[in-house]
N, C-alpha and C. Protein backbone atom coordinates (compact mmCIF):
# COMPACT_ATOMS: atom_id res chain seq x y z
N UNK A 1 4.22 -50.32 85.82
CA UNK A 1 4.16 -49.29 84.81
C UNK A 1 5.25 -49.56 83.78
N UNK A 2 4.91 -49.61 82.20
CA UNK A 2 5.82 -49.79 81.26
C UNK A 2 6.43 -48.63 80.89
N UNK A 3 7.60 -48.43 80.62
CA UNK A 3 8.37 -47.32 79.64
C UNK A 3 9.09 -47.41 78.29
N UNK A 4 8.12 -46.99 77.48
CA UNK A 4 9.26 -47.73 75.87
C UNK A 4 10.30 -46.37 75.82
N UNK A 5 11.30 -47.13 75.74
CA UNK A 5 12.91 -46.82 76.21
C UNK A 5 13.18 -46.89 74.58
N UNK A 6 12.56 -47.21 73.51
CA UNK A 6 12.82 -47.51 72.03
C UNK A 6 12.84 -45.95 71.27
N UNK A 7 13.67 -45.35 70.39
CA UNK A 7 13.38 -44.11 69.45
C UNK A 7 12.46 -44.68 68.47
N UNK A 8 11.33 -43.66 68.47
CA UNK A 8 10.48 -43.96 67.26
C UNK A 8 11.26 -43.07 66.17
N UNK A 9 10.93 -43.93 65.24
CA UNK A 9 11.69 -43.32 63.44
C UNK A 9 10.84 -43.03 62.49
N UNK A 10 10.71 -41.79 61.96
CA UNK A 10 9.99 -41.72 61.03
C UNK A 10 10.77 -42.18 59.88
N UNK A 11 10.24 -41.54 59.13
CA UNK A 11 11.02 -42.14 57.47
C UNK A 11 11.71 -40.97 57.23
N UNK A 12 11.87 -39.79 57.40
CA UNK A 12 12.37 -38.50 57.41
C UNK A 12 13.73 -38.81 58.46
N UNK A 13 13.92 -38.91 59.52
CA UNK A 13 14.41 -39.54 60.34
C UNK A 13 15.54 -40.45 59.56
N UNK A 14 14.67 -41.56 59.33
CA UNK A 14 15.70 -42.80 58.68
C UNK A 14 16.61 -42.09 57.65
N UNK A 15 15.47 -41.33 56.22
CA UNK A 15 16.61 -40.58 55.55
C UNK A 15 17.76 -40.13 55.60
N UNK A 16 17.28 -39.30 56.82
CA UNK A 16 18.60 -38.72 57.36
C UNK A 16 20.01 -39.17 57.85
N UNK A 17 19.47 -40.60 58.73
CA UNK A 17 20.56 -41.33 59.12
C UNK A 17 21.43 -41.84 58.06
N UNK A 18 20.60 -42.64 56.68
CA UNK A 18 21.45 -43.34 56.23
C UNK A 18 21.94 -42.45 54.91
N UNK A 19 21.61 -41.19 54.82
CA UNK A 19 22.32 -39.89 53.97
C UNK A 19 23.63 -40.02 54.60
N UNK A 20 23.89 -40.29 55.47
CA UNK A 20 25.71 -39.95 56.63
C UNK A 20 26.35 -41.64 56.08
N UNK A 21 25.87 -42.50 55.99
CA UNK A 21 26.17 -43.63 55.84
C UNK A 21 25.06 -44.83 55.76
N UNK A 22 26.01 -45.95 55.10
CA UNK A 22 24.69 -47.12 54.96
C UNK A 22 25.34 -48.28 56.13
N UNK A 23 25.75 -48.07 57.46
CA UNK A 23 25.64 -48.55 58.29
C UNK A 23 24.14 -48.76 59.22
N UNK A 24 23.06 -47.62 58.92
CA UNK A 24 21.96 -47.64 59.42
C UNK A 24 20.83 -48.56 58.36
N UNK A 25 21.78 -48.93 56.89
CA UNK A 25 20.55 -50.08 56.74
C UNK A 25 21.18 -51.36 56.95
N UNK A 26 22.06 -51.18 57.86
CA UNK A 26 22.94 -52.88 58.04
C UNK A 26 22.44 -53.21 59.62
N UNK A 27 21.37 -52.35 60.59
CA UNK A 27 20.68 -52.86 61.79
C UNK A 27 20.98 -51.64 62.70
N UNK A 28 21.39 -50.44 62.00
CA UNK A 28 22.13 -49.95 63.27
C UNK A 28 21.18 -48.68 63.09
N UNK A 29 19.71 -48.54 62.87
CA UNK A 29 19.04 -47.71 62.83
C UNK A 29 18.15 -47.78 63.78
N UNK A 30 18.17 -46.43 64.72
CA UNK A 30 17.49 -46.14 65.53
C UNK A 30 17.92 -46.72 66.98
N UNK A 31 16.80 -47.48 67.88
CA UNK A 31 17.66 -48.21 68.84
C UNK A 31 17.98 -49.52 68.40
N UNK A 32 18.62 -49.73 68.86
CA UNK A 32 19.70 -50.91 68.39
C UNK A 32 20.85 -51.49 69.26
N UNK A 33 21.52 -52.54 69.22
CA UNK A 33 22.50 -52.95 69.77
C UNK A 33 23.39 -52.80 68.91
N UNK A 34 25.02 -52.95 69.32
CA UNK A 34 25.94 -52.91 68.74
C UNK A 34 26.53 -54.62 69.24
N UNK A 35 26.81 -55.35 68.63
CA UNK A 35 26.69 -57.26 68.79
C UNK A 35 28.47 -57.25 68.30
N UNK A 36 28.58 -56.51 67.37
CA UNK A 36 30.11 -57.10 66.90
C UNK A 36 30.44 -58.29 66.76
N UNK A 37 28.93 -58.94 65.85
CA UNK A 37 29.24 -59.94 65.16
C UNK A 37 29.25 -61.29 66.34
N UNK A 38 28.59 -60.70 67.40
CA UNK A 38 29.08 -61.40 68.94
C UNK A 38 27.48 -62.21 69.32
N UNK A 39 26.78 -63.34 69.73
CA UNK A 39 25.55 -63.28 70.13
C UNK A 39 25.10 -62.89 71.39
N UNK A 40 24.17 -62.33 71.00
CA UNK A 40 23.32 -61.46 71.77
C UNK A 40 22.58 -62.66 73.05
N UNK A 41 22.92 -63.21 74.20
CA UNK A 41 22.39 -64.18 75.39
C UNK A 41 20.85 -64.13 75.66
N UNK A 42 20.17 -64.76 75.36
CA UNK A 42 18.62 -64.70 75.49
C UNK A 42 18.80 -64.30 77.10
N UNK A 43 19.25 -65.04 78.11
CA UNK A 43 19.30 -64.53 79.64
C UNK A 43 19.49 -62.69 79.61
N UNK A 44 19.86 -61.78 78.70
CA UNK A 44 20.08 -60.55 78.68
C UNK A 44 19.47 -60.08 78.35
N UNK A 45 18.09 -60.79 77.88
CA UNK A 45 16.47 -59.83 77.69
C UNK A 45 15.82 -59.20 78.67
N UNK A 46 16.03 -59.96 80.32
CA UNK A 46 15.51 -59.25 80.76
C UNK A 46 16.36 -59.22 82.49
N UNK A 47 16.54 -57.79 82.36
CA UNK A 47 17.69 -57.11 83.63
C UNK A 47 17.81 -56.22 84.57
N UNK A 48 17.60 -55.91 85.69
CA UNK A 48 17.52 -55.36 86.86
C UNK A 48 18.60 -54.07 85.92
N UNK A 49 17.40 -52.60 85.98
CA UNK A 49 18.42 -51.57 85.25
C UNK A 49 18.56 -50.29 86.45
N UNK A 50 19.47 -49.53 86.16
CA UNK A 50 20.10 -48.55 86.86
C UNK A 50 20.12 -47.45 85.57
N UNK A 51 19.98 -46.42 86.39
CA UNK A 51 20.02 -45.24 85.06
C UNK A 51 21.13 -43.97 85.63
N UNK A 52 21.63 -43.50 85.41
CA UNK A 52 22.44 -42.35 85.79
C UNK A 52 22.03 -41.04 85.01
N UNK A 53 22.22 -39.92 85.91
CA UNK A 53 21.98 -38.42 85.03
C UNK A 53 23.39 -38.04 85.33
N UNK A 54 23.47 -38.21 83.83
CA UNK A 54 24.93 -37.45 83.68
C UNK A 54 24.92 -36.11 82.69
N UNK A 55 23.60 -35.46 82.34
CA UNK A 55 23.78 -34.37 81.80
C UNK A 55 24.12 -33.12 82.31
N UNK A 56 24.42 -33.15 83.27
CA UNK A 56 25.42 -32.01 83.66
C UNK A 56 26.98 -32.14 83.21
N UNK A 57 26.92 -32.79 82.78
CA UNK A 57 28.41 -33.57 82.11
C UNK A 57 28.93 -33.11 81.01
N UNK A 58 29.76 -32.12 80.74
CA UNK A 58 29.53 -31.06 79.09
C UNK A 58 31.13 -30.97 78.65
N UNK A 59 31.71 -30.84 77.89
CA UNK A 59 33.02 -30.59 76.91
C UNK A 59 33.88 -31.45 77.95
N UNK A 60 33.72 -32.41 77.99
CA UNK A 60 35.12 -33.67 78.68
C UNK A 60 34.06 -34.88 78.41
N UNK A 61 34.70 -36.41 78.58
CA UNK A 61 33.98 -37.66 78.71
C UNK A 61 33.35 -37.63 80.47
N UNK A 62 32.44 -38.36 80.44
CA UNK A 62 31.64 -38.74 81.18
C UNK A 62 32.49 -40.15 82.08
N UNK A 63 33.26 -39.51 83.57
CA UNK A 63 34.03 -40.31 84.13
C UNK A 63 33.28 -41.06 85.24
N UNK A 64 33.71 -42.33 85.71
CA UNK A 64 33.73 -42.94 86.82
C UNK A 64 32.75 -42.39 88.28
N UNK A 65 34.12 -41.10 88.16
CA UNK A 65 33.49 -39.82 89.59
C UNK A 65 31.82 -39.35 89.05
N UNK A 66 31.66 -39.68 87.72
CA UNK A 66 30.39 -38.65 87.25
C UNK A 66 29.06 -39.53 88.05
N UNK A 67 29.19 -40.84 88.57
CA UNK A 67 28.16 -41.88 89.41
C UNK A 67 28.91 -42.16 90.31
N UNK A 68 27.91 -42.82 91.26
CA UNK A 68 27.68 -43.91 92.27
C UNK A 68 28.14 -45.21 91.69
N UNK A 69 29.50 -45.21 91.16
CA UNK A 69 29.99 -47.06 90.50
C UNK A 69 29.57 -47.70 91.03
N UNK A 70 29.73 -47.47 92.85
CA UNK A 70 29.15 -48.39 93.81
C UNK A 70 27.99 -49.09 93.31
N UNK A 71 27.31 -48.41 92.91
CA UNK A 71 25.40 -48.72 92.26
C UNK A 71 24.90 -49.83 91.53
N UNK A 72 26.54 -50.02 90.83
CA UNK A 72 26.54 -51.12 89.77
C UNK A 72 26.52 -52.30 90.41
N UNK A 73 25.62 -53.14 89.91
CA UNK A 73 25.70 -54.62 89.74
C UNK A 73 25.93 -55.48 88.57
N UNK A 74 26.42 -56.56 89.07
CA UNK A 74 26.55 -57.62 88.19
C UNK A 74 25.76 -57.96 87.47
N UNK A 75 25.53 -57.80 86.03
CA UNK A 75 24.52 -58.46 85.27
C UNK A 75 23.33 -57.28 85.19
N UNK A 76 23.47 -56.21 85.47
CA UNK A 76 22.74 -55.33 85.33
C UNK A 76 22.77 -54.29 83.47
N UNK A 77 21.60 -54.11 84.19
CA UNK A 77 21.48 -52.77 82.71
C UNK A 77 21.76 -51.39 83.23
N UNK A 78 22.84 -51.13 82.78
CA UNK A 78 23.24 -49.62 83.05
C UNK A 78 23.03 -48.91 82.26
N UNK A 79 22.31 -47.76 82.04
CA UNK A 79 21.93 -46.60 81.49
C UNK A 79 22.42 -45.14 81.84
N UNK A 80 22.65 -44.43 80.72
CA UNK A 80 23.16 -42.92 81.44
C UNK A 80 22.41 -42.00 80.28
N UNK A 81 21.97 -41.36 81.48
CA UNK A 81 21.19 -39.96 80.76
C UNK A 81 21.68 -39.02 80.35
N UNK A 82 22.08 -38.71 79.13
CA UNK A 82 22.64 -37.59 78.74
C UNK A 82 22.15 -36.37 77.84
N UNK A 83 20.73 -36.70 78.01
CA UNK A 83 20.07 -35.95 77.65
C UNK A 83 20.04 -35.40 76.06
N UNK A 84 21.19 -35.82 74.92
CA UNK A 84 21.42 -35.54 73.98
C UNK A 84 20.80 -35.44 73.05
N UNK A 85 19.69 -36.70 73.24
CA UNK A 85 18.64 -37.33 72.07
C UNK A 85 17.61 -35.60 72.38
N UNK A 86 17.80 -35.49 73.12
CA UNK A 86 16.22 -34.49 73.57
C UNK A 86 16.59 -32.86 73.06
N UNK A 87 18.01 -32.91 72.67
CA UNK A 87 18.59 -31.51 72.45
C UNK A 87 19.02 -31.37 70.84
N UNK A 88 19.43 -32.87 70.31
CA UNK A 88 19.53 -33.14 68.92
C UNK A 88 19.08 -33.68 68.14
N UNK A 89 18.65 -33.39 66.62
CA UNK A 89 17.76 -34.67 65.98
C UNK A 89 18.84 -35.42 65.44
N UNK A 90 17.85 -36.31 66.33
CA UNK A 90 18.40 -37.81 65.14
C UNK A 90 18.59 -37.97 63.94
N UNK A 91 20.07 -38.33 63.67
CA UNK A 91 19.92 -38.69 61.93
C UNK A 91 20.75 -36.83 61.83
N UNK A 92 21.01 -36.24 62.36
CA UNK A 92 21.93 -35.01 62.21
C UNK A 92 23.39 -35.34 61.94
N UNK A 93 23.79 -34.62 61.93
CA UNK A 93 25.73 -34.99 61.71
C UNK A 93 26.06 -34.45 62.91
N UNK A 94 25.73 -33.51 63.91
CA UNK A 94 25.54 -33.45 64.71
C UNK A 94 25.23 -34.64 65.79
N UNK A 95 24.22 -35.42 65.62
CA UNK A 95 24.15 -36.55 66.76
C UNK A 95 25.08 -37.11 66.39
N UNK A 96 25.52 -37.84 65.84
CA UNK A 96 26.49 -38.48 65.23
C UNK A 96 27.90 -38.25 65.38
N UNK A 97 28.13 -36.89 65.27
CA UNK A 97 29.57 -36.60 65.26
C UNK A 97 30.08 -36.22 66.85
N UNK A 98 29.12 -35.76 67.43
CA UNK A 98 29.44 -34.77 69.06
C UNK A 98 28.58 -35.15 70.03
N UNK A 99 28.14 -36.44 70.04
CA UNK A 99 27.47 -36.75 71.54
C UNK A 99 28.38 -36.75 72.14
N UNK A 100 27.83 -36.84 73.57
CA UNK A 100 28.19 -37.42 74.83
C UNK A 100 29.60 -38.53 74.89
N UNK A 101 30.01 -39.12 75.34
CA UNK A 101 30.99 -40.55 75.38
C UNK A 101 31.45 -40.36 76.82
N UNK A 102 31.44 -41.89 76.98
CA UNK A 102 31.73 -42.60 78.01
C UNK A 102 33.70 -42.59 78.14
N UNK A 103 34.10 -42.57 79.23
CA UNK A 103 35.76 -42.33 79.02
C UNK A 103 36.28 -43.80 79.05
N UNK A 104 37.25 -43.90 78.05
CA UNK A 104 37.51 -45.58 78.31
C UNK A 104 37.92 -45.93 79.96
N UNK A 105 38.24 -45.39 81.34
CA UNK A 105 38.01 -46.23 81.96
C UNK A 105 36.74 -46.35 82.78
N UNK A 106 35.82 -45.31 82.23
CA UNK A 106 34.14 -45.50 83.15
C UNK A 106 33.94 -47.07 82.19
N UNK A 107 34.46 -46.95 81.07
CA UNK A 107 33.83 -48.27 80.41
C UNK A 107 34.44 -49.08 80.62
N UNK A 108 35.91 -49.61 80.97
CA UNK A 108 36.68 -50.75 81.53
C UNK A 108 35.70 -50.95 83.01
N UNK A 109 35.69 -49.94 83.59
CA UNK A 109 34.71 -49.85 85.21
C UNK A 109 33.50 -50.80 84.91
N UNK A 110 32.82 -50.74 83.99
CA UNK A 110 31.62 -51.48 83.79
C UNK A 110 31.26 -52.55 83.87
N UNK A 111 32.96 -53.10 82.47
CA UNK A 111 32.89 -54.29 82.08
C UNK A 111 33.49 -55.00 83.51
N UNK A 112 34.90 -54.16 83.94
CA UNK A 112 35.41 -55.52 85.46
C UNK A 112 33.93 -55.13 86.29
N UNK A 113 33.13 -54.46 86.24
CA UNK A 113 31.81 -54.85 87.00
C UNK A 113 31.21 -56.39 86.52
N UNK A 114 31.16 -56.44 85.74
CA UNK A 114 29.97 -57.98 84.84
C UNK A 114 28.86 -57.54 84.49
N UNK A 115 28.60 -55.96 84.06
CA UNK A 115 27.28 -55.65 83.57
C UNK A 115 27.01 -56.38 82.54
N UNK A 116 25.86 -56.64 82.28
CA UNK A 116 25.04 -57.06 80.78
C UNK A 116 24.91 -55.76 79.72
N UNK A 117 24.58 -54.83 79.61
CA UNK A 117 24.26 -54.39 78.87
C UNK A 117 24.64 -52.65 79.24
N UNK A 118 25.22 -51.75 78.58
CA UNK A 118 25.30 -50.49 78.49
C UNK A 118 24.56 -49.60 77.57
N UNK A 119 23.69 -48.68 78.24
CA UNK A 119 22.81 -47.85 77.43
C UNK A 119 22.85 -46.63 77.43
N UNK A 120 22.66 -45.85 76.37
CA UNK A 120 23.36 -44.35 76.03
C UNK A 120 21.71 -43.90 75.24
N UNK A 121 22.07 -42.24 75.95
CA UNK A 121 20.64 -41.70 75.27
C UNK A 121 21.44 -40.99 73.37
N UNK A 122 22.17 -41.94 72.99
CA UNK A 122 23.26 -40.88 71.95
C UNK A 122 23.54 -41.81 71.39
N UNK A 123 24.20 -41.42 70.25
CA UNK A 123 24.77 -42.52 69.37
C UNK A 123 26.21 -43.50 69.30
N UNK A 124 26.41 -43.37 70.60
CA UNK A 124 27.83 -44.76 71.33
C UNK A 124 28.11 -44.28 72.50
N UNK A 125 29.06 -45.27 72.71
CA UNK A 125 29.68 -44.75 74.19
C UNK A 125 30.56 -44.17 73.53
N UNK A 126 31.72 -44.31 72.11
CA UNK A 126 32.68 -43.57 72.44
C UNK A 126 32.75 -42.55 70.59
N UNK A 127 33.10 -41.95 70.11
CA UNK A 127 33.02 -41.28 68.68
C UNK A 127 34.03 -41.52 67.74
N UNK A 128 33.32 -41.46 66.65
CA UNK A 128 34.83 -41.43 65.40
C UNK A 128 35.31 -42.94 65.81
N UNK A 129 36.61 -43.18 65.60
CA UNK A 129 37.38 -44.11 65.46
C UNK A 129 37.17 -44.93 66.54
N UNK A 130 37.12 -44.49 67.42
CA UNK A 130 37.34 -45.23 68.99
C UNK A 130 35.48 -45.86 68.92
N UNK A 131 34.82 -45.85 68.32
CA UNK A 131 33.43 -46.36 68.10
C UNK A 131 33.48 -48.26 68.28
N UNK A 132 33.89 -48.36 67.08
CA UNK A 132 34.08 -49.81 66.63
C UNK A 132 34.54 -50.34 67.49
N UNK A 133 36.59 -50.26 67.85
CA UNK A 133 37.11 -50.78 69.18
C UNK A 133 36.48 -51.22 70.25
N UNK A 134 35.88 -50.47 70.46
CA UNK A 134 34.90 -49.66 72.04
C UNK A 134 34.05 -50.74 71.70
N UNK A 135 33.21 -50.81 70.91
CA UNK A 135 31.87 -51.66 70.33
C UNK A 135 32.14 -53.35 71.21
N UNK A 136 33.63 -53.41 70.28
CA UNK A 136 34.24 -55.17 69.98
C UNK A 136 34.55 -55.39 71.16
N UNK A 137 35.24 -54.48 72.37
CA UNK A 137 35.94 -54.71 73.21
C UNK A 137 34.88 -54.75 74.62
N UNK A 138 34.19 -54.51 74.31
CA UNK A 138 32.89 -54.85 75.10
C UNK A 138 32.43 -56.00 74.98
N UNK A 139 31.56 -56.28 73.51
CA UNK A 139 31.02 -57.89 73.02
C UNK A 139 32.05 -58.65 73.39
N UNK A 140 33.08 -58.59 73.25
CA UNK A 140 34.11 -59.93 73.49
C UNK A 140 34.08 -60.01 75.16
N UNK A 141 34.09 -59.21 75.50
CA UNK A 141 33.56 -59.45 77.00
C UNK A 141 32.45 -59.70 77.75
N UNK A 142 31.47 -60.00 77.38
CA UNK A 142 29.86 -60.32 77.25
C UNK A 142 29.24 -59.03 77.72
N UNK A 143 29.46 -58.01 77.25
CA UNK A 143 28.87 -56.59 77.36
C UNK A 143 28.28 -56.24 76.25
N UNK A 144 27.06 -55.56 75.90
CA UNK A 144 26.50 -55.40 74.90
C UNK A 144 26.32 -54.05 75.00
N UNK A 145 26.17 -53.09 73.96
CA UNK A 145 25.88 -51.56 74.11
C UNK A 145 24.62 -51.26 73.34
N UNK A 146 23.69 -50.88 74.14
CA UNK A 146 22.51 -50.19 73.08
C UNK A 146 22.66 -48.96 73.01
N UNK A 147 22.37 -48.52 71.66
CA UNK A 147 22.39 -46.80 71.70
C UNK A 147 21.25 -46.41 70.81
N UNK A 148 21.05 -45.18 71.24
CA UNK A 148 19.78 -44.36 70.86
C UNK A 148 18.63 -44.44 71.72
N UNK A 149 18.55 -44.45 73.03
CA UNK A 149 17.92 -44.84 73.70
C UNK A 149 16.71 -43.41 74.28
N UNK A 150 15.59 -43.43 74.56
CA UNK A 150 14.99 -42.53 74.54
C UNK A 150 14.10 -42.25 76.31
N UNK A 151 13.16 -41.54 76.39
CA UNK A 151 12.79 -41.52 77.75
C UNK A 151 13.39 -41.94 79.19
N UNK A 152 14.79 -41.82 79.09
CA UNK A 152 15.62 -42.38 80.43
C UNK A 152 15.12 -41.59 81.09
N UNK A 153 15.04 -40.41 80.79
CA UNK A 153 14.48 -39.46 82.65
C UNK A 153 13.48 -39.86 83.57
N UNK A 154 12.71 -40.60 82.96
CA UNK A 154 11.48 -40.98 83.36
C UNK A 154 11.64 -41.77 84.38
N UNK A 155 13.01 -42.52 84.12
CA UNK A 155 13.26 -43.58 85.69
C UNK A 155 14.22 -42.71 86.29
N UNK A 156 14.85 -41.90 86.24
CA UNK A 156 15.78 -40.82 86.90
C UNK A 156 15.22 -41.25 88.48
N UNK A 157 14.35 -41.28 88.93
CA UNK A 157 14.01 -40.84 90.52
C UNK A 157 12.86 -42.35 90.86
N UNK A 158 13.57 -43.34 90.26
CA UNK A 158 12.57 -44.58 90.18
C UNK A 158 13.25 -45.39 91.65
N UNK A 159 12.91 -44.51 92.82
CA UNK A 159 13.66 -45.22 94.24
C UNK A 159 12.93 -46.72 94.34
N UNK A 160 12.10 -47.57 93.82
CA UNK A 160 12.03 -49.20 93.83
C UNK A 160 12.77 -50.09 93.51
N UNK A 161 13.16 -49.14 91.95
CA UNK A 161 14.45 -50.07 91.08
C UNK A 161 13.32 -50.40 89.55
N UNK A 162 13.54 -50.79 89.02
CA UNK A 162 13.05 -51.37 87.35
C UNK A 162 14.11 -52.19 86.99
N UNK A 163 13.09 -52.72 85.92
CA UNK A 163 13.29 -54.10 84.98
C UNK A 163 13.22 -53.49 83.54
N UNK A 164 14.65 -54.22 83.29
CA UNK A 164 14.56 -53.54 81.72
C UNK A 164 14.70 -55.21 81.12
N UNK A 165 13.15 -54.72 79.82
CA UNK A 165 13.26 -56.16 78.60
C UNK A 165 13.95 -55.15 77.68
N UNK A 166 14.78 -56.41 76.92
CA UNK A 166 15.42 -55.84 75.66
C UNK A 166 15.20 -57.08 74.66
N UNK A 167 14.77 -56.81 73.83
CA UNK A 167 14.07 -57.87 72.85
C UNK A 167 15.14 -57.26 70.72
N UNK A 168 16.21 -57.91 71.13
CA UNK A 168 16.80 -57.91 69.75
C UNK A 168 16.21 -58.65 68.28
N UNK A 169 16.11 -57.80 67.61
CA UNK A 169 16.11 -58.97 66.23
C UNK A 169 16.23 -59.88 66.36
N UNK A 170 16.36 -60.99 65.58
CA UNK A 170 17.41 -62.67 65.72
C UNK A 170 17.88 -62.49 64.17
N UNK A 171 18.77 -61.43 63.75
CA UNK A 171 19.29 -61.56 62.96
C UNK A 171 21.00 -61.92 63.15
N UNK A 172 21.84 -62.52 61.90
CA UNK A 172 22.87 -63.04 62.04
C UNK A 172 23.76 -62.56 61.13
N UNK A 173 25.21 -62.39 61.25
CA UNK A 173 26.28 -62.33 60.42
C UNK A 173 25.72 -60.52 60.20
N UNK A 174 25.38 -59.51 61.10
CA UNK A 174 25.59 -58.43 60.76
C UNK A 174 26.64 -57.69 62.66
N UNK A 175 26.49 -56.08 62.17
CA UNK A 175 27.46 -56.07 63.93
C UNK A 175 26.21 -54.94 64.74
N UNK A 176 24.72 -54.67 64.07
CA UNK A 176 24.14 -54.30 64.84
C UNK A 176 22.64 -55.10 65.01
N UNK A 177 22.11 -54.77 66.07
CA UNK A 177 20.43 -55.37 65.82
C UNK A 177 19.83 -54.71 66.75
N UNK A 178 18.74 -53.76 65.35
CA UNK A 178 17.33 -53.24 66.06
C UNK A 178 17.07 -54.13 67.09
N UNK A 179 16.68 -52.71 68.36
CA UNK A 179 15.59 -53.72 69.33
C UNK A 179 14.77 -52.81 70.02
N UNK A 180 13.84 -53.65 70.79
CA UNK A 180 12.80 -52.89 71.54
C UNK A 180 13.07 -52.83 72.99
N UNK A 181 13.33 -51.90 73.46
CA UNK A 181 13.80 -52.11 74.93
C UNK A 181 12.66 -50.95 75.96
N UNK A 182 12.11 -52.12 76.74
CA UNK A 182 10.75 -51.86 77.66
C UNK A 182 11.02 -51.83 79.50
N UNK A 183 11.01 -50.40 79.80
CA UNK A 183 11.00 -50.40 81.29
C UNK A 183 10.31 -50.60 82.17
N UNK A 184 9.91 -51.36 83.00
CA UNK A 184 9.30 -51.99 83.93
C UNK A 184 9.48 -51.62 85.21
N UNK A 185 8.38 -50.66 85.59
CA UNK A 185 8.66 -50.23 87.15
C UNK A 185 7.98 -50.99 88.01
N UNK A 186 8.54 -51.01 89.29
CA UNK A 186 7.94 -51.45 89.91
C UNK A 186 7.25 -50.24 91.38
N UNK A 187 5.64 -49.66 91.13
CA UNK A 187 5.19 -48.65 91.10
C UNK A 187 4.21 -49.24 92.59
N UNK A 188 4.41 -50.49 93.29
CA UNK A 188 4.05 -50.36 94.75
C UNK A 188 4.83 -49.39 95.85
C-alpha cells in the first residue's frame, strides 16, 4: 500500500508562502528538503522509516523522552507527527512562525544515531534563527531534513514497518529541493 507523504499546493497556497518571503521560490515550497547547499545521496531515496506521535507535545520542544530513541536506526527515515500541518494552513505566518521544533539535543540524538533523513509534519525542526544552523549542522553530517510533510498518521500504528521513497529535484547551487516522498507499507 502507497502513502503520498507530499503537501499538495495550490496556487493560493503558494501565494501565501512566498507573500512571507522569496525563499519558497528558491525550492523551499511545500515539501521539500533542506540540502544546505550539501548533495542529496541517491542511496537516501529509498529508507526503512519510523514515524513518532508527538502531538501531545505542546508549549516546550519536542525531547528525546518524547520517543522510543531506542527505535532509531541507522540510516533510517525518522518522522514525527506533530500534527501541525492538519491544525494550520500552510503558507500562514502562523505555520511558519510557531510550529512544533525538535530540541537541539533530540536532534544531536539523531544525528550520533546515523539517520538519513529527518521528517517534520511543520515547517523545520527548529524556528527563527536557529532554522538555518539546525538546517547546515545536519547536511554537514549526512542528515537531511524534509519539512512539510503530510499524512504521517496514517503509518502511526504501521506494526510491519514501511519504506519511505524520497525522490528530490536534481537541482544545484540552491539550499532547498522540492520532493516527492512515497510510503510503502508493507500490508501482509
Amino acid at each position: 500500500m502507497l502513502i503520498d507523504l507530499t503537501m499538495k499546493i495550490t496556487p493560493q497556497m503558494a501565494a501565501d508562502a512566498q507573500a512571507l518571503g522569496k525563499k519558497e521560490l528558491e525550492g523551499h515550497l511545500g515539501t521539500h528538503f533542506d540540502v544546505m547547499h550539501e548533495e542529496f545521496p541517491l542511496e537516501y531515496t529509498q529508507r526503512g522509516g519510523i514515524v513518532f506521535d508527538v502531538s501531545a507535545v505542546r508549549d516546550r520542544d519536542i525531547e528525546a523522552s518524547d520517543i522510543d530513541i531506542g527505535r532509531v536506526q541507522k540510516n533510517a527515515f525518522v518522522a514525527f507527527y506533530t500534527g501541525y500541518a492538519e491544525k494550520e494552513a500552510y503558507g500562514s505566518r502562523a505555520y511558519f512562525k510557531e510550529h512544533p521544533q525538535l530540541s537541539p539535543s533530540m536532534i544531536c540524538a539523531l544525528v550520533e544515531k546515523g539517520v538519513s533523513i529527518i521528517g517534520v509534519d511543520c515547517a523545520g525542526i527548529r524556528r527563527g534563527t536557529e532554522h538555518i544552523p539546525t538546517d547546515r549542522y545536519c547536511a554537514e553530517h549526512g542528515v537531511f531534513v524534509v519539512e512539510n510533510l503530510c499524512n504521517l498518521k496514517a503509518l502511526l500504528h504501521c506494526g510491519k514497518g514501511f519504506t519511505v521513497n524520497t525522490y528530490p529535484m536534481n537541482y544545484t547551487e540552491i539550499t532547498g529541493l522540492p520532493c516527492r516522498v512515497i510510503a510503502e507499507m508493507d500490508v501482509q
